[in-house]
PDB file of N, CA and C in Angstrom:
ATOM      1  N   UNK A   1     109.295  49.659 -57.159  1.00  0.00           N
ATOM      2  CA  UNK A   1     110.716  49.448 -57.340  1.00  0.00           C
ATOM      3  C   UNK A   1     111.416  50.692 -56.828  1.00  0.00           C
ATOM      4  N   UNK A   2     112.288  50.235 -55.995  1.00  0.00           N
ATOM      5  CA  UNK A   2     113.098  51.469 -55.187  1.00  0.00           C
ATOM      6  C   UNK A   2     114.752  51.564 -55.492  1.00  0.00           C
ATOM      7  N   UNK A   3     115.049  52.479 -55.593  1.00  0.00           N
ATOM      8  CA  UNK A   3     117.071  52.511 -55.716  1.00  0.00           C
ATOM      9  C   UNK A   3     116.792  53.264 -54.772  1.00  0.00           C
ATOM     10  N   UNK A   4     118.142  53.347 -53.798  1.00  0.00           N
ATOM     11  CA  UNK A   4     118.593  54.234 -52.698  1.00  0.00           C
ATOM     12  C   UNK A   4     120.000  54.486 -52.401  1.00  0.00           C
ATOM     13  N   UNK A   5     120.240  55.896 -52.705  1.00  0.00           N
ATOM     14  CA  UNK A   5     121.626  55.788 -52.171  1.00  0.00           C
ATOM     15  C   UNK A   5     122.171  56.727 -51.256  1.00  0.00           C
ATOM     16  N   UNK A   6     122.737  56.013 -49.831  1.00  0.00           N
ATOM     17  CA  UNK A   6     123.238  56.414 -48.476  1.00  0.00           C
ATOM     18  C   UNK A   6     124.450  56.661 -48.527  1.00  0.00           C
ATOM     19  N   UNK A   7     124.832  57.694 -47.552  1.00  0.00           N
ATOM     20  CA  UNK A   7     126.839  58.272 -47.220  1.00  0.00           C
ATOM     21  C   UNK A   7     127.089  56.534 -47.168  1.00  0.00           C
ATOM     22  N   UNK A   8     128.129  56.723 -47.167  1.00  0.00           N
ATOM     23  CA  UNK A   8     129.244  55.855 -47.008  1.00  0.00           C
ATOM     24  C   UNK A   8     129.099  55.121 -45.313  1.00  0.00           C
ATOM     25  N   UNK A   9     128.575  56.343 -44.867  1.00  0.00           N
ATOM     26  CA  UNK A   9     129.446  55.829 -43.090  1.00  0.00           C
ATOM     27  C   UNK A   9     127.681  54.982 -42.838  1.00  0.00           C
ATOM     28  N   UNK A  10     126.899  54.195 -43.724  1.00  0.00           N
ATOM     29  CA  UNK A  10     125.644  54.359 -43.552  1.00  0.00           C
ATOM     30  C   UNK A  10     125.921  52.897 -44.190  1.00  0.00           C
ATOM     31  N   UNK A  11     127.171  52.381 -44.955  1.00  0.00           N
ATOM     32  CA  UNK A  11     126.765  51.378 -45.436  1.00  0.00           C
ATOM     33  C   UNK A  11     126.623  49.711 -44.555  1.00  0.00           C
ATOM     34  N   UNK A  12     126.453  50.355 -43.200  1.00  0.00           N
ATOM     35  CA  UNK A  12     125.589  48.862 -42.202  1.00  0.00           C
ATOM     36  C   UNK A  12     124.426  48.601 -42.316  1.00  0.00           C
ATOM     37  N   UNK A  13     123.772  49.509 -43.497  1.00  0.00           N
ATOM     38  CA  UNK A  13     122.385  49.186 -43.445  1.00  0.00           C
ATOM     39  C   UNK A  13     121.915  47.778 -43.959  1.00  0.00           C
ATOM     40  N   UNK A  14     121.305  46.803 -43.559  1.00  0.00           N
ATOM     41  CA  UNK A  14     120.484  45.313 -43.867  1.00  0.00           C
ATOM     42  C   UNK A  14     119.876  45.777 -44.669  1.00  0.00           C
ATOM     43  N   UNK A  15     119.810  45.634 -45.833  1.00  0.00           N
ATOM     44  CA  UNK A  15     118.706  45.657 -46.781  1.00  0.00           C
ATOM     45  C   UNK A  15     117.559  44.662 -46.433  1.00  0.00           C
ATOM     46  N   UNK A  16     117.563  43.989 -45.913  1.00  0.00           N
ATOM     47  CA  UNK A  16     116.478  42.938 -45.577  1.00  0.00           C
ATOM     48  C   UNK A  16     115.744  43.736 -44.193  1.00  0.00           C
ATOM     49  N   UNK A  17     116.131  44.722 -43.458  1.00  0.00           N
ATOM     50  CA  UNK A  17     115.955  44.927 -42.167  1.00  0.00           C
ATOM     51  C   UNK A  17     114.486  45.555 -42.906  1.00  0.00           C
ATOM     52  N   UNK A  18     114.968  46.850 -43.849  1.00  0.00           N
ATOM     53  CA  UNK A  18     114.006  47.519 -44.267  1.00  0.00           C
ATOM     54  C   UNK A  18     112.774  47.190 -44.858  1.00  0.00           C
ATOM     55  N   UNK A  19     112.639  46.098 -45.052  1.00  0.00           N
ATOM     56  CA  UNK A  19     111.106  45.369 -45.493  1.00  0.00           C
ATOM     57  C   UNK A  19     110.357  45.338 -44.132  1.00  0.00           C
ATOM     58  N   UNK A  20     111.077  45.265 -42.975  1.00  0.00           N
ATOM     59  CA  UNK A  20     110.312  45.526 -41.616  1.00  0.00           C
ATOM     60  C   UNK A  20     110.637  46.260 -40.963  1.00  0.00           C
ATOM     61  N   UNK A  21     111.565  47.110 -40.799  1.00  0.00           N
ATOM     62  CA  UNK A  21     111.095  48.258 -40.118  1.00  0.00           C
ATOM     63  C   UNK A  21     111.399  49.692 -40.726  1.00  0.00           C
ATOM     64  N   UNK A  22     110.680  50.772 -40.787  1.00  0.00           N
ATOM     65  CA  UNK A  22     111.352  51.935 -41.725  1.00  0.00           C
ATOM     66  C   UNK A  22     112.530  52.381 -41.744  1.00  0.00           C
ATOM     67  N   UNK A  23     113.135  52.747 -42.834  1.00  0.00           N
ATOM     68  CA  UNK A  23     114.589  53.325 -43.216  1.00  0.00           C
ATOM     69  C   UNK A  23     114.810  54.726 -41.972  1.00  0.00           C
ATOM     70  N   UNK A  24     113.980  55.243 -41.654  1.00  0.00           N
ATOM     71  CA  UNK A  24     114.273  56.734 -40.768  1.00  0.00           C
ATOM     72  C   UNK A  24     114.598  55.883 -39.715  1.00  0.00           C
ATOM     73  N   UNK A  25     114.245  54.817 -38.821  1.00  0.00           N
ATOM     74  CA  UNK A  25     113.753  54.256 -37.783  1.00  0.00           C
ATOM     75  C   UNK A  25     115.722  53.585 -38.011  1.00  0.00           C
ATOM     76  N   UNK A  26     115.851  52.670 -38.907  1.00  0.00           N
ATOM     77  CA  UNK A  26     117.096  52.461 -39.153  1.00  0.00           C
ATOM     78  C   UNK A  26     118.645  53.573 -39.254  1.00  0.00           C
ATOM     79  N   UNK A  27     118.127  54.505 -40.076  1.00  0.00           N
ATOM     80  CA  UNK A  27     119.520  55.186 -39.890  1.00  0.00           C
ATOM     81  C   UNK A  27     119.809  55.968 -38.412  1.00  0.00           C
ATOM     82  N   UNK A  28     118.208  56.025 -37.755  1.00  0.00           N
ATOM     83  CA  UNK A  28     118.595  57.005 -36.617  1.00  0.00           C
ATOM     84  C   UNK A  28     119.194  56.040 -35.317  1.00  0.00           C
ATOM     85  N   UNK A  29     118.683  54.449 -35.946  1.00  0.00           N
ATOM     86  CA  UNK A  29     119.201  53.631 -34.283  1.00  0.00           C
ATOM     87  C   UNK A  29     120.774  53.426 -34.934  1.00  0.00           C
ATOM     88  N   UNK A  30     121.497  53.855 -36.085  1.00  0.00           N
ATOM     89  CA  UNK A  30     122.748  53.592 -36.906  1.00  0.00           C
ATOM     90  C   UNK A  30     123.769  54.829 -36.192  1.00  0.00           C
ATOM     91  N   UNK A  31     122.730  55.990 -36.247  1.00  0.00           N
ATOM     92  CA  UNK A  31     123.926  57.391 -35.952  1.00  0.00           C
ATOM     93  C   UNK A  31     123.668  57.956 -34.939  1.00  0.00           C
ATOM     94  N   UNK A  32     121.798  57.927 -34.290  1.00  0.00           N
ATOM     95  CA  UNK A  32     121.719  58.386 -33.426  1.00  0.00           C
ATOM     96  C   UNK A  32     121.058  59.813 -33.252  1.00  0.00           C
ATOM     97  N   UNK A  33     120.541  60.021 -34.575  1.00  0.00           N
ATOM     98  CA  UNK A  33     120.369  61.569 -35.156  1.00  0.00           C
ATOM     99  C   UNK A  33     119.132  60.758 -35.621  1.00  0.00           C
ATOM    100  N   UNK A  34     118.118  61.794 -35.561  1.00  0.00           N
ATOM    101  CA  UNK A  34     117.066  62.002 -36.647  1.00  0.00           C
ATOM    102  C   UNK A  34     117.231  62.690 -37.441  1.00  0.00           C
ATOM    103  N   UNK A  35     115.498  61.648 -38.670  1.00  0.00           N
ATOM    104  CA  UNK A  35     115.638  62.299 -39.799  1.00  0.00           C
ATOM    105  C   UNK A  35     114.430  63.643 -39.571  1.00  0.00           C
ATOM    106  N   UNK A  36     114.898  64.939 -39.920  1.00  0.00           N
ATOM    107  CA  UNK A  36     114.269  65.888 -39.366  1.00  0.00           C
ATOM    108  C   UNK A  36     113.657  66.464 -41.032  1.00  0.00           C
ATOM    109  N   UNK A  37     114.209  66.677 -42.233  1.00  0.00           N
ATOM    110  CA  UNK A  37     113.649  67.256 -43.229  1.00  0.00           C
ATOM    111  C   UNK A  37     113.605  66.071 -44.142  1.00  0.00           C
ATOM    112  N   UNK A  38     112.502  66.317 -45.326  1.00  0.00           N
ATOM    113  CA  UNK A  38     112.700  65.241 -46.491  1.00  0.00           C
ATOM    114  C   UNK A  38     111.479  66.025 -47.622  1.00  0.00           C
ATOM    115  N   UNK A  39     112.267  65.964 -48.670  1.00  0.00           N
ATOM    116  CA  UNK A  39     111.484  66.729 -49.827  1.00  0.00           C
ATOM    117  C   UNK A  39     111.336  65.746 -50.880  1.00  0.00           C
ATOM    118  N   UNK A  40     110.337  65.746 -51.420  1.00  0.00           N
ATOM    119  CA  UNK A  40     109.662  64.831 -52.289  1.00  0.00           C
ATOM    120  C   UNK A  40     109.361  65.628 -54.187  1.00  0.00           C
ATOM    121  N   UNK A  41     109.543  64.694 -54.878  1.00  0.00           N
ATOM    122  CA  UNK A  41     109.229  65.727 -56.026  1.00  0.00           C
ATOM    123  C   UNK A  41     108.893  64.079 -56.954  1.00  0.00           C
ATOM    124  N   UNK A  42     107.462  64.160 -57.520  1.00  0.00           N
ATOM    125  CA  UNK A  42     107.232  63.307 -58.132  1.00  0.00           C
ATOM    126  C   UNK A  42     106.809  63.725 -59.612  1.00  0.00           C
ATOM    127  N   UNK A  43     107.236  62.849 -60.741  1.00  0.00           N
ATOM    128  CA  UNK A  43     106.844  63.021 -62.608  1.00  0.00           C
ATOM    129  C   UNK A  43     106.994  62.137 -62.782  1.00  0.00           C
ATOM    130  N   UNK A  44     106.229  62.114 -64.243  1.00  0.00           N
ATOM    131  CA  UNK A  44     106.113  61.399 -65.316  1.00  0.00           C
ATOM    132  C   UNK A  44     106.755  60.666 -65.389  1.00  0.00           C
ATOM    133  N   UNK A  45     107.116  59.318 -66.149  1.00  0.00           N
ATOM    134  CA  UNK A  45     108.300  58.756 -67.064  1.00  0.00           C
ATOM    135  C   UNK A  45     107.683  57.724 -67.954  1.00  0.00           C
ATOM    136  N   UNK A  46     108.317  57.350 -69.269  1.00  0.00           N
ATOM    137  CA  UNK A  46     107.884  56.580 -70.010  1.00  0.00           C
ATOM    138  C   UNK A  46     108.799  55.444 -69.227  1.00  0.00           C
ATOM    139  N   UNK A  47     108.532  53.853 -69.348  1.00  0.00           N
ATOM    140  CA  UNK A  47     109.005  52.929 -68.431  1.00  0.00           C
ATOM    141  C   UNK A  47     110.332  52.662 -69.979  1.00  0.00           C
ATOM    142  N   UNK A  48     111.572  52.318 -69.386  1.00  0.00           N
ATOM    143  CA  UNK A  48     112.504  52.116 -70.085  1.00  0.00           C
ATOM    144  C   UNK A  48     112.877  50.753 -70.065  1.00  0.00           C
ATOM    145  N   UNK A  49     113.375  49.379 -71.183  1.00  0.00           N
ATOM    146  CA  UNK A  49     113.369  47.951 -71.021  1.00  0.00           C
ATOM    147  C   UNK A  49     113.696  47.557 -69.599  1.00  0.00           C
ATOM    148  N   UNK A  50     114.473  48.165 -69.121  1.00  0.00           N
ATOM    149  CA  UNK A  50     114.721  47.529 -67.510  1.00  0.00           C
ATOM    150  C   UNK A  50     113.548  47.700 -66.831  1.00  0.00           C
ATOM    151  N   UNK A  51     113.037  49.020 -66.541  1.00  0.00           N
ATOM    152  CA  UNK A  51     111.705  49.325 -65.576  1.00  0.00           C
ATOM    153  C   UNK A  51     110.836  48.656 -66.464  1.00  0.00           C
ATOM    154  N   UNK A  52     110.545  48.116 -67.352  1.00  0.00           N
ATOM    155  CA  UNK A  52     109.235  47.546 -68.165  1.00  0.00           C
ATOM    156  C   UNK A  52     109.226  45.809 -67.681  1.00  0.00           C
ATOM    157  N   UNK A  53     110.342  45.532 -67.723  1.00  0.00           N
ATOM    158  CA  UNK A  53     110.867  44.306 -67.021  1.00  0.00           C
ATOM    159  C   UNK A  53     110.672  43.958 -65.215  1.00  0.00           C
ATOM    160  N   UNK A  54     111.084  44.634 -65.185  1.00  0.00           N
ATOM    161  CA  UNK A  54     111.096  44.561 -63.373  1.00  0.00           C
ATOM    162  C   UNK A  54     109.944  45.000 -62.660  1.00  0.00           C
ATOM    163  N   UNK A  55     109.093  45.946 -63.591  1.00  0.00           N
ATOM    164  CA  UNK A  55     107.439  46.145 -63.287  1.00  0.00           C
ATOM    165  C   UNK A  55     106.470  45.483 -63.838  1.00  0.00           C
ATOM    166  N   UNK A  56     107.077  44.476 -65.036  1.00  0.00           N
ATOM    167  CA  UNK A  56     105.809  43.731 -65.450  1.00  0.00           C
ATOM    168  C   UNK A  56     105.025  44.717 -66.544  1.00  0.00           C
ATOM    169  N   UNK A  57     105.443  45.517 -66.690  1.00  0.00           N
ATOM    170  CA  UNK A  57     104.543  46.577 -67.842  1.00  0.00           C
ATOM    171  C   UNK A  57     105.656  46.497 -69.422  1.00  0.00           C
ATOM    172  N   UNK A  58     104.523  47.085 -69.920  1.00  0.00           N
ATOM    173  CA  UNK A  58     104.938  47.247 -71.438  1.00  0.00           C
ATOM    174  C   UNK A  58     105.871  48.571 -71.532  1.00  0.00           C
ATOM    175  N   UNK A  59     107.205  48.229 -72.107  1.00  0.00           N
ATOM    176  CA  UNK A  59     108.071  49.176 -72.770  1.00  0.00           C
ATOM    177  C   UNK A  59     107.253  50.356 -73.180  1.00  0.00           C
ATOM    178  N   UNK A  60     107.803  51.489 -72.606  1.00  0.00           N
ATOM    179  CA  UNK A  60     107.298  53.018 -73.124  1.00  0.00           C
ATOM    180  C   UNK A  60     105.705  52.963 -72.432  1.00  0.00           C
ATOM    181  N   UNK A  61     105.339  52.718 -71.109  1.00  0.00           N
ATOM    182  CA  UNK A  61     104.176  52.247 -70.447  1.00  0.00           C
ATOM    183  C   UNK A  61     104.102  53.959 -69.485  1.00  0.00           C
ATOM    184  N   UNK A  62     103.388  54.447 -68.823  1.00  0.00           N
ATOM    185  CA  UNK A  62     103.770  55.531 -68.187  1.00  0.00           C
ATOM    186  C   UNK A  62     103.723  55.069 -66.655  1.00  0.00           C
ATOM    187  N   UNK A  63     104.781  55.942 -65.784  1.00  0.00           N
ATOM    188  CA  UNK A  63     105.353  55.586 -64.393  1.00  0.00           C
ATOM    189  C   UNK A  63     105.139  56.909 -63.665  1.00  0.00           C
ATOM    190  N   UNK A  64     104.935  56.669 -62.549  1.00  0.00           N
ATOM    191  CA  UNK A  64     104.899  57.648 -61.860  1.00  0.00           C
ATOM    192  C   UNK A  64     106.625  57.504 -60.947  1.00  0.00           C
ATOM    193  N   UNK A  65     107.761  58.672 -61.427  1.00  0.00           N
ATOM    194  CA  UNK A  65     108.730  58.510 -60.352  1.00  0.00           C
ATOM    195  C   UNK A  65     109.024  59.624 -59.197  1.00  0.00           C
ATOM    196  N   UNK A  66     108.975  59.013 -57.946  1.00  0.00           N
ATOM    197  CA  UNK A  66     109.005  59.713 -56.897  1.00  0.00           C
ATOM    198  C   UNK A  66     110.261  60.182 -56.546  1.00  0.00           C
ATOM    199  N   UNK A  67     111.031  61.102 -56.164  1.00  0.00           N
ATOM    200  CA  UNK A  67     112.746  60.869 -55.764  1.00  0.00           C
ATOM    201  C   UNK A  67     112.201  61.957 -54.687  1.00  0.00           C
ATOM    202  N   UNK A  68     112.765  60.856 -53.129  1.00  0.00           N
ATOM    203  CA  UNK A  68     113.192  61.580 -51.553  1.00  0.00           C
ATOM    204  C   UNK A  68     114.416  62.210 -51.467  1.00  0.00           C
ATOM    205  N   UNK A  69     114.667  63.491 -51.124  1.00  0.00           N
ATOM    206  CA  UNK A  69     116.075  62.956 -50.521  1.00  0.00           C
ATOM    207  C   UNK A  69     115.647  64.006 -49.249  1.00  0.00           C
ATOM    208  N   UNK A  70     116.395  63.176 -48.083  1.00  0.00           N
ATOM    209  CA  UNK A  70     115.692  63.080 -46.528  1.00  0.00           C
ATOM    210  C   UNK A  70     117.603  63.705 -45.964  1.00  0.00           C
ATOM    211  N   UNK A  71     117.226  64.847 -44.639  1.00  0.00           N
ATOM    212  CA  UNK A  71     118.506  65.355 -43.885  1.00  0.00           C
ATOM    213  C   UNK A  71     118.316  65.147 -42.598  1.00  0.00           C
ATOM    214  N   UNK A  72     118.959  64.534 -41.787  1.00  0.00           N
ATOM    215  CA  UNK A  72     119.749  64.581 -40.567  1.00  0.00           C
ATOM    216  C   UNK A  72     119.636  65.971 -40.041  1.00  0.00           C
ATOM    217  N   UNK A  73     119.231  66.116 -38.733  1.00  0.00           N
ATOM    218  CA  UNK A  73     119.129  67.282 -37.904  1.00  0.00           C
ATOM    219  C   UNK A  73     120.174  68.923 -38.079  1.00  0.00           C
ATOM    220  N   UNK A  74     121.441  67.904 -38.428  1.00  0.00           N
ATOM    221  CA  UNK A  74     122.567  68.713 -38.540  1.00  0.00           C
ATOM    222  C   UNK A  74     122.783  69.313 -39.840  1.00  0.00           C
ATOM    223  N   UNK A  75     122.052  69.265 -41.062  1.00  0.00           N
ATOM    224  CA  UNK A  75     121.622  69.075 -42.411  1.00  0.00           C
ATOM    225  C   UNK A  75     122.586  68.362 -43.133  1.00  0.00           C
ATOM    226  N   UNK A  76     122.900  67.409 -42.953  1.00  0.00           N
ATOM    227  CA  UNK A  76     123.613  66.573 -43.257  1.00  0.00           C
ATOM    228  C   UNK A  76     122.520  65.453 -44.909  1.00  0.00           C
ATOM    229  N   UNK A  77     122.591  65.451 -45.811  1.00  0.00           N
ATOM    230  CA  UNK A  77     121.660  64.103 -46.414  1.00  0.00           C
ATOM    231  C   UNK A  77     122.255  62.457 -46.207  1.00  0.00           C
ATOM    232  N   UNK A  78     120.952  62.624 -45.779  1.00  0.00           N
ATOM    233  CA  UNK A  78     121.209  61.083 -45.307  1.00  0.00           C
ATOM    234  C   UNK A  78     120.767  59.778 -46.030  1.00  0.00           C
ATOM    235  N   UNK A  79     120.060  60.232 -47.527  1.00  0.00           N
ATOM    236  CA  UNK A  79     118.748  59.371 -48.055  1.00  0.00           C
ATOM    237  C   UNK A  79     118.661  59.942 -49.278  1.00  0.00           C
ATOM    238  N   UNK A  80     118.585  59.553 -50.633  1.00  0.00           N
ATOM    239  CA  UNK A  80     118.342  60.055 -51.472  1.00  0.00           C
ATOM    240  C   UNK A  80     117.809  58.691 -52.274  1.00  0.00           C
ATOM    241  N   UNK A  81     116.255  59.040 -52.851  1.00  0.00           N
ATOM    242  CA  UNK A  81     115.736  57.611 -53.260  1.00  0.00           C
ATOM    243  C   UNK A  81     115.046  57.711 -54.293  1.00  0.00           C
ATOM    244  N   UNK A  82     115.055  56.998 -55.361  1.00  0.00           N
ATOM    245  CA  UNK A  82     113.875  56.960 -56.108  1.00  0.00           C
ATOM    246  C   UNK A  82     113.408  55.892 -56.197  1.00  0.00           C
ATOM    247  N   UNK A  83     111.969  55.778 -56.376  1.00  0.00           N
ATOM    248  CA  UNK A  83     111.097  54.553 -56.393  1.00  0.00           C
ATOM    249  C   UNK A  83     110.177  55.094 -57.649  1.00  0.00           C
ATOM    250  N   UNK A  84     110.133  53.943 -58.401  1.00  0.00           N
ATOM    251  CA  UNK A  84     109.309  53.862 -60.185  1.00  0.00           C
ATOM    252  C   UNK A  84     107.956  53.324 -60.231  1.00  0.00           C
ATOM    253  N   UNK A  85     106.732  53.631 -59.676  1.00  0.00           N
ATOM    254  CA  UNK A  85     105.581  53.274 -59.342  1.00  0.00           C
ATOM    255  C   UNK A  85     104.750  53.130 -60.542  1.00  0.00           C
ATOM    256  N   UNK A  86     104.038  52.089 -60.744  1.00  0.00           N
ATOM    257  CA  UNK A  86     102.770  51.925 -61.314  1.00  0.00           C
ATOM    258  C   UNK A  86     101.955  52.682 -61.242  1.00  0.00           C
ATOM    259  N   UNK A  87     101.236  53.599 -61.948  1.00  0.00           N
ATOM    260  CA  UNK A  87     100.442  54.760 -61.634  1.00  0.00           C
ATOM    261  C   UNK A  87      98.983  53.750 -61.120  1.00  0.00           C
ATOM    262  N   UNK A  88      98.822  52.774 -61.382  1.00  0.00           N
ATOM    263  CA  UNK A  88      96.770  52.179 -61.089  1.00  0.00           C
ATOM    264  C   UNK A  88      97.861  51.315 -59.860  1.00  0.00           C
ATOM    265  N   UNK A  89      98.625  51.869 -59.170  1.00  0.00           N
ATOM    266  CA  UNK A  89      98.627  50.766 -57.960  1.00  0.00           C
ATOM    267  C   UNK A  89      99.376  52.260 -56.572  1.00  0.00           C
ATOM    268  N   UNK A  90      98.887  53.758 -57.184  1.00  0.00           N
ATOM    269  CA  UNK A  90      99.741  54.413 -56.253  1.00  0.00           C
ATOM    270  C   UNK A  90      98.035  55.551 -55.771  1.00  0.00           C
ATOM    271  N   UNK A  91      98.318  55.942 -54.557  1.00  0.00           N
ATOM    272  CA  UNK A  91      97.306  57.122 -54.121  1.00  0.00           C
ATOM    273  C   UNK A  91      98.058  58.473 -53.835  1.00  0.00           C
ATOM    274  N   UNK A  92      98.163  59.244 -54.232  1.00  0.00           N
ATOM    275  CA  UNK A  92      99.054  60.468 -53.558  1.00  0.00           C
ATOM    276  C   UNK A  92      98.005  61.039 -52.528  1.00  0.00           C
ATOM    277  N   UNK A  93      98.461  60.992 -50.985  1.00  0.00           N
ATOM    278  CA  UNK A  93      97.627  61.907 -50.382  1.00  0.00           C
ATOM    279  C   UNK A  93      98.144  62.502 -49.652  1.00  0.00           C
ATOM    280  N   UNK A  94      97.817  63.592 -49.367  1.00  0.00           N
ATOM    281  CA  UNK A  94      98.800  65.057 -49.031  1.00  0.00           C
ATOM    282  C   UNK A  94      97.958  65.568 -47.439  1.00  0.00           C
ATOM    283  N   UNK A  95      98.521  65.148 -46.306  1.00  0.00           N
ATOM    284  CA  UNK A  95      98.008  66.250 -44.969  1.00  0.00           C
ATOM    285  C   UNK A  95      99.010  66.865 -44.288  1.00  0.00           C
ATOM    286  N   UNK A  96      98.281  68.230 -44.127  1.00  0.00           N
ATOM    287  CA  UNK A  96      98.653  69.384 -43.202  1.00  0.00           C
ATOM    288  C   UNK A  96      98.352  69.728 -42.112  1.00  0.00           C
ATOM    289  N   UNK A  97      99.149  69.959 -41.057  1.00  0.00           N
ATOM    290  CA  UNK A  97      99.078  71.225 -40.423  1.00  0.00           C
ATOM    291  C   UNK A  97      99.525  72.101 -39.703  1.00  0.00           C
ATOM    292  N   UNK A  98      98.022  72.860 -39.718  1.00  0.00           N
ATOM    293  CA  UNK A  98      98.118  74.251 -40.269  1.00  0.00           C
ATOM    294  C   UNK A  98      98.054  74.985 -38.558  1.00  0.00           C
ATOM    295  N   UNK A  99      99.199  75.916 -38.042  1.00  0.00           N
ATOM    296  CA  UNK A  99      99.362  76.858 -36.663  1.00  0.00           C
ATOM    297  C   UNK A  99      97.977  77.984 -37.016  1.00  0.00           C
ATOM    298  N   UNK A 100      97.277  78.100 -36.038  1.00  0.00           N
ATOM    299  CA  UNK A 100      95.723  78.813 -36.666  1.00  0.00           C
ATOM    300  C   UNK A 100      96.649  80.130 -35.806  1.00  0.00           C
ATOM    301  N   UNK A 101      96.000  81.327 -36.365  1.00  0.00           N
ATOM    302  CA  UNK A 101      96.587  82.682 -36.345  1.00  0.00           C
ATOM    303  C   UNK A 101      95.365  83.164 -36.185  1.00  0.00           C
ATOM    304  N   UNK A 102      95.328  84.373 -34.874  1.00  0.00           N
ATOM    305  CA  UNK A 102      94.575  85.172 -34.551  1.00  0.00           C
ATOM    306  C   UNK A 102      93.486  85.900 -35.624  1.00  0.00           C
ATOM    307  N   UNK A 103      92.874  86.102 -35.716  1.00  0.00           N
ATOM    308  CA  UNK A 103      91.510  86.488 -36.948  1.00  0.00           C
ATOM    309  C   UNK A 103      92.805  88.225 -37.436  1.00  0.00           C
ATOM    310  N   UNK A 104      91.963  88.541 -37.973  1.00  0.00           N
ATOM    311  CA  UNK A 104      92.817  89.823 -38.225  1.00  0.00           C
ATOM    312  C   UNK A 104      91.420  91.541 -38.356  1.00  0.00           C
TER     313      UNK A 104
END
């Protein structure tokens, strides 16, 4: 389950578009700018009657919530999202890389 909320000058977005093609892929054919930064910070939450409802889980159930918020080249935010995940239906996996530096 996802909420998202975009500037104003952003509100042509299809919500239906985004089930097929990605939101970065959308705002950049919208303004013309890429999305160049996006910071992620994910916790805990006990699921509250709405999220217990709309996820199918039991009231006070534990959630994993993710919140993006993604900037435009110019640092502009363009994206700010949270999505309320099922923890036995999510993988966190994390890759880098890494500029290798002369031995020392």
């Amino acid at each position: 389950l996802g909420r998202s909320h975009l500037p104003a000058e952003l509100a042509s977005v299809v919500w239906t578009e985004v089930e097929h093609q990605p939101i970065y892929s959308i705002l950049e054919s919208i303004t013309g700018m890429a999305v160049t930064r996006a910071d992620l910070a994910i916790r805990a939450q006990e699921a509250d009657k709405h999220l217990a409802s709309a996820l199918h889980i039991k009231r006070g159930a534990a959630l994993l919530v993710m919140e993006r918020t993604s900037w435009f080249a110019d640092g502009r935010c363009c994206d700010r999202t949270t999505f309320y995940i099922r923890p036995e239906r999510y993988a966190f996996v994390l890759s880098g890389v890494f500029k290798s530096r002369p031995a020392s």
